[in-house]
N, C-alpha and C. Protein backbone atom coordinates (compact mmCIF):
# COMPACT_ATOMS: atom_id res chain seq x y z
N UNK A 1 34.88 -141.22 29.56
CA UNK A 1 36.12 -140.48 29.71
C UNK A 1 37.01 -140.76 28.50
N UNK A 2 37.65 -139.90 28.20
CA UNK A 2 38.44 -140.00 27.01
C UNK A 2 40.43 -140.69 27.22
N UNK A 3 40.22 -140.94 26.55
CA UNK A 3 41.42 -142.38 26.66
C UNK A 3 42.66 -141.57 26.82
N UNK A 4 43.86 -141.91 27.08
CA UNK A 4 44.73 -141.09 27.07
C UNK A 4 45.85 -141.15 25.79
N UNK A 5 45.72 -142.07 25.05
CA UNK A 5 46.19 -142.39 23.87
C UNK A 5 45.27 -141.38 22.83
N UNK A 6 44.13 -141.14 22.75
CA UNK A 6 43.26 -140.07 21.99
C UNK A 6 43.75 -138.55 22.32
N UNK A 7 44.17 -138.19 23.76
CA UNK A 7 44.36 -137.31 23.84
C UNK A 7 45.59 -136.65 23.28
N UNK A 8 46.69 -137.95 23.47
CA UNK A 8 48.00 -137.41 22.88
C UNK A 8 47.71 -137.15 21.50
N UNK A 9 46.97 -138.37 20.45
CA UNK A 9 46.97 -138.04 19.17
C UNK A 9 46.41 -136.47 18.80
N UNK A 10 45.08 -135.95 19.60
CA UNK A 10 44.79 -135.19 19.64
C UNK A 10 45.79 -133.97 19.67
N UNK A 11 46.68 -134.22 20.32
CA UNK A 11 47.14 -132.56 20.84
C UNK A 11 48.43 -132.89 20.08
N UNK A 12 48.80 -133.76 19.44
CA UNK A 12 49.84 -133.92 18.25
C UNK A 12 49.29 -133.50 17.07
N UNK A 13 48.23 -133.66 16.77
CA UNK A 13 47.00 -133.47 15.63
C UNK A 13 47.34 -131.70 15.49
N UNK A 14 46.78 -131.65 16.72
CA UNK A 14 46.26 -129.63 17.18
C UNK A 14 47.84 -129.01 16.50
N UNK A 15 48.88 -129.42 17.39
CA UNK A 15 49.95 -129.15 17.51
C UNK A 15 50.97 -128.66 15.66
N UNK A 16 50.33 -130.31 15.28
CA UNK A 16 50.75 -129.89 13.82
C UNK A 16 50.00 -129.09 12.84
N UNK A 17 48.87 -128.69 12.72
CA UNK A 17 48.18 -127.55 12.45
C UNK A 17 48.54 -126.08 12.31
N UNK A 18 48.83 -125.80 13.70
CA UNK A 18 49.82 -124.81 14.05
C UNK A 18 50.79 -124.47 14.00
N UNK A 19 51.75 -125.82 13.80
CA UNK A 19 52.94 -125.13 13.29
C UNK A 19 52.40 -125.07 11.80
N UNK A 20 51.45 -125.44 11.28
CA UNK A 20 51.67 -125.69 9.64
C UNK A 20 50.98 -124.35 9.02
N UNK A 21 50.15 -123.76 10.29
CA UNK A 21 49.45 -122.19 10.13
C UNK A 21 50.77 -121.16 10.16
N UNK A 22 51.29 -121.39 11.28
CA UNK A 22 52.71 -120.78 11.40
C UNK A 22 53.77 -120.94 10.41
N UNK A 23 54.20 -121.54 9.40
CA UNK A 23 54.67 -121.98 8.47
C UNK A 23 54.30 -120.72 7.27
N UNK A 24 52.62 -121.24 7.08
CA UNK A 24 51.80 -120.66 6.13
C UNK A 24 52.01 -119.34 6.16
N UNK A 25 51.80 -118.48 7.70
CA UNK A 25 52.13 -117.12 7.56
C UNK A 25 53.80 -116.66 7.48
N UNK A 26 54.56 -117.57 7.37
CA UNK A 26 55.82 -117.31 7.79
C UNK A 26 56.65 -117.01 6.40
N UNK A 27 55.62 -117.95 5.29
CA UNK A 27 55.76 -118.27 3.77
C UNK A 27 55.25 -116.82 3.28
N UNK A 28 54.27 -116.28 3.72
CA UNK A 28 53.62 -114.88 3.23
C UNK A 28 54.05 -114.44 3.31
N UNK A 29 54.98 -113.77 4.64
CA UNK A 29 55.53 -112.80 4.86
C UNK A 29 57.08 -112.71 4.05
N UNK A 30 57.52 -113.70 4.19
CA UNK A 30 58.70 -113.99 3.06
C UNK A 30 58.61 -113.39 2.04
N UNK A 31 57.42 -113.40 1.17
CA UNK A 31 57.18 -113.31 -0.08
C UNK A 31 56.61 -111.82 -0.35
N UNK A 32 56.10 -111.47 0.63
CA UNK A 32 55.85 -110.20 0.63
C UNK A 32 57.21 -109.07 0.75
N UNK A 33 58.27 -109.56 1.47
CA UNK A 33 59.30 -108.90 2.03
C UNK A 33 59.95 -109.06 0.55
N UNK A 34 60.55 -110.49 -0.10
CA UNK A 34 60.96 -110.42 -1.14
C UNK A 34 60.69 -109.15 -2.35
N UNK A 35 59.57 -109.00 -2.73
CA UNK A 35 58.77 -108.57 -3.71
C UNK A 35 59.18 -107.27 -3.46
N UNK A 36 59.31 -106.78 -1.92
CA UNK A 36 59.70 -104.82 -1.71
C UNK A 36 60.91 -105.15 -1.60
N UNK A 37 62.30 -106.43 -1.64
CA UNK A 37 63.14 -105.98 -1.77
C UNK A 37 63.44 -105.60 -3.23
N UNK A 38 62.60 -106.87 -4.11
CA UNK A 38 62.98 -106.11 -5.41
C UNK A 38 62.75 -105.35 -6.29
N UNK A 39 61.19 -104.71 -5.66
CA UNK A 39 61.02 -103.36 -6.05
C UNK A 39 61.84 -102.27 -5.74
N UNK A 40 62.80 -102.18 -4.22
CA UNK A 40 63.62 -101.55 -4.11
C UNK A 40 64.95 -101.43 -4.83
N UNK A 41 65.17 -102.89 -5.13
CA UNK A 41 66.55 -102.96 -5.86
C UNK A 41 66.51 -102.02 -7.19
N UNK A 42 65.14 -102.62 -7.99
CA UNK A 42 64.62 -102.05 -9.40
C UNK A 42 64.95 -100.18 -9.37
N UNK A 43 64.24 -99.67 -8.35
CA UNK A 43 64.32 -98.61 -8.24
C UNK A 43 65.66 -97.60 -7.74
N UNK A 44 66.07 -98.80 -6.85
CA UNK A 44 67.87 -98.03 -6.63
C UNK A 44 68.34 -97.65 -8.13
N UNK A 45 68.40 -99.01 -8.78
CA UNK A 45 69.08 -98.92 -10.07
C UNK A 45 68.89 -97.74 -11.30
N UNK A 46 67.69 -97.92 -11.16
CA UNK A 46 67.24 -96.44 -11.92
C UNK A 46 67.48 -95.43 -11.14
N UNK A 47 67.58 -95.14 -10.46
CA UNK A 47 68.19 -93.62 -9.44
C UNK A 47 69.31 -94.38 -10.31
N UNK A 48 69.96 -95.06 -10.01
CA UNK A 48 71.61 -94.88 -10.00
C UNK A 48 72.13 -94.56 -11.18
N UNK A 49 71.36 -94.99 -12.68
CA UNK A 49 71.57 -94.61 -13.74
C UNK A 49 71.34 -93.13 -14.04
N UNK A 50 69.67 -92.95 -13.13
CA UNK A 50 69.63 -91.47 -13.75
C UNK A 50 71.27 -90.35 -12.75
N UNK A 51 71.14 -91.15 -11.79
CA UNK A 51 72.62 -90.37 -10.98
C UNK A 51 73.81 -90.05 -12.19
N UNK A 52 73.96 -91.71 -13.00
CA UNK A 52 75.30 -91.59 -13.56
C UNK A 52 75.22 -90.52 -14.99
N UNK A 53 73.76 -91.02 -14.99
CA UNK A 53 73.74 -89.91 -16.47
C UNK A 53 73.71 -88.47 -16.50
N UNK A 54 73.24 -87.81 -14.98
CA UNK A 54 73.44 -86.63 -14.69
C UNK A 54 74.92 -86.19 -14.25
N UNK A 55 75.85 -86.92 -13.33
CA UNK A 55 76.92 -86.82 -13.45
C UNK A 55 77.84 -86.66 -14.87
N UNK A 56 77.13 -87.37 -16.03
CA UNK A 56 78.00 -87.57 -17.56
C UNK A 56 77.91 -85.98 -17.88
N UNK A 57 76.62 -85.83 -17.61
CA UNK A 57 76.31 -84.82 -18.35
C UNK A 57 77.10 -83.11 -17.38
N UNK A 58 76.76 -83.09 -16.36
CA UNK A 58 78.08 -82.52 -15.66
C UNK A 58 79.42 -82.38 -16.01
N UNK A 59 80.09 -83.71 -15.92
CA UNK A 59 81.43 -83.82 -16.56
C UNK A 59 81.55 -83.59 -18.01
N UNK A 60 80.44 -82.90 -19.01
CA UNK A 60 80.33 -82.88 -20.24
C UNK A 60 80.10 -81.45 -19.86
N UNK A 61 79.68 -80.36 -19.46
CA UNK A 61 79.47 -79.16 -18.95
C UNK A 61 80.95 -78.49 -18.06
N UNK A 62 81.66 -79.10 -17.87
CA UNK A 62 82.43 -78.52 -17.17
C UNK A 62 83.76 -79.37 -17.29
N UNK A 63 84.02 -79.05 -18.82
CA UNK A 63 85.51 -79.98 -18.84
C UNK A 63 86.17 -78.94 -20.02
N UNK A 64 86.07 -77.51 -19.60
CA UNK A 64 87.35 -76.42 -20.75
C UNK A 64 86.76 -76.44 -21.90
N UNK A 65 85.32 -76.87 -22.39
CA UNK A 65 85.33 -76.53 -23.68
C UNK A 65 85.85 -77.77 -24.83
N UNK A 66 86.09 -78.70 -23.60
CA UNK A 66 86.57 -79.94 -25.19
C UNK A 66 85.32 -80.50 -24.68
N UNK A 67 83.96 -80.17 -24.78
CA UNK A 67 82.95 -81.54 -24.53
C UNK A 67 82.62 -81.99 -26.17
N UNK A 68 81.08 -82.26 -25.88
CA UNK A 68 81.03 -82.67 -27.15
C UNK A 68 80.78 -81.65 -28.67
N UNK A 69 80.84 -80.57 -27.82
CA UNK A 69 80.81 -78.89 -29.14
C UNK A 69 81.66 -78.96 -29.77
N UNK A 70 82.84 -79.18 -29.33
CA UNK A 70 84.57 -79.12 -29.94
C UNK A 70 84.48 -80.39 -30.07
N UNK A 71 84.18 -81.61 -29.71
CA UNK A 71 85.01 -82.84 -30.84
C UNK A 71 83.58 -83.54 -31.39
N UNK A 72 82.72 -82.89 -31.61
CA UNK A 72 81.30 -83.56 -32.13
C UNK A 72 81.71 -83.13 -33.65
N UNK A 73 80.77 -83.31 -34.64
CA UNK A 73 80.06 -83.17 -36.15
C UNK A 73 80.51 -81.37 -36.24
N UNK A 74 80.91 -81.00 -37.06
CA UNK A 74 80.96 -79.69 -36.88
C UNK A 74 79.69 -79.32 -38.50
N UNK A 75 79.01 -78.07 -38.30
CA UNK A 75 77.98 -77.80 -39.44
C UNK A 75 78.32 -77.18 -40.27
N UNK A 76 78.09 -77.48 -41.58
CA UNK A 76 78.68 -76.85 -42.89
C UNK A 76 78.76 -75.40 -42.67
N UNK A 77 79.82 -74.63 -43.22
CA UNK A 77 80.07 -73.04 -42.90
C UNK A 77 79.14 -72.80 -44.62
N UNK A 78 78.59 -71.84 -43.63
CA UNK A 78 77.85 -71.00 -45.43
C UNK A 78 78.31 -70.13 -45.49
């Protein structure tokens, strides 16, 4: 028959395993979640630039004629 001091070590043994499996997947999933937040961040940002640069270019289209035609380089008159 098995001792009862073996059994506790035993199922303290088992016990820490499992949490340390549980740990292990707990570490993956972290890291996995990380990685799509900052692929998401990466990609907000670029939307947000191409947003701001389409907005520039808007507010450069629709501001009376002073965009950059009227105060840019003007080309030699022949």
């Amino acid at each position: 028959m098995v001792s009862g001091g073996f059994a506790v070590v035993s199922v303290l043994y088992i016990a820490f395993f499992v949490a340390l499996a549980v740990l292990v997947v707990a570490l993956i999933v972290l890291v996995f979640a990380a990685i799509r937040v900052l692929r998401l961040s990466a990609t907000e940002r670029r939307l947000r630039i191409e947003r701001l640069r389409y907005q520039a270019v808007v507010d450069g289209i629709d501001d009376g004629g002073a965009g950059p035609d009227t105060t840019g380089p003007t080309s030699p008159a022949a």
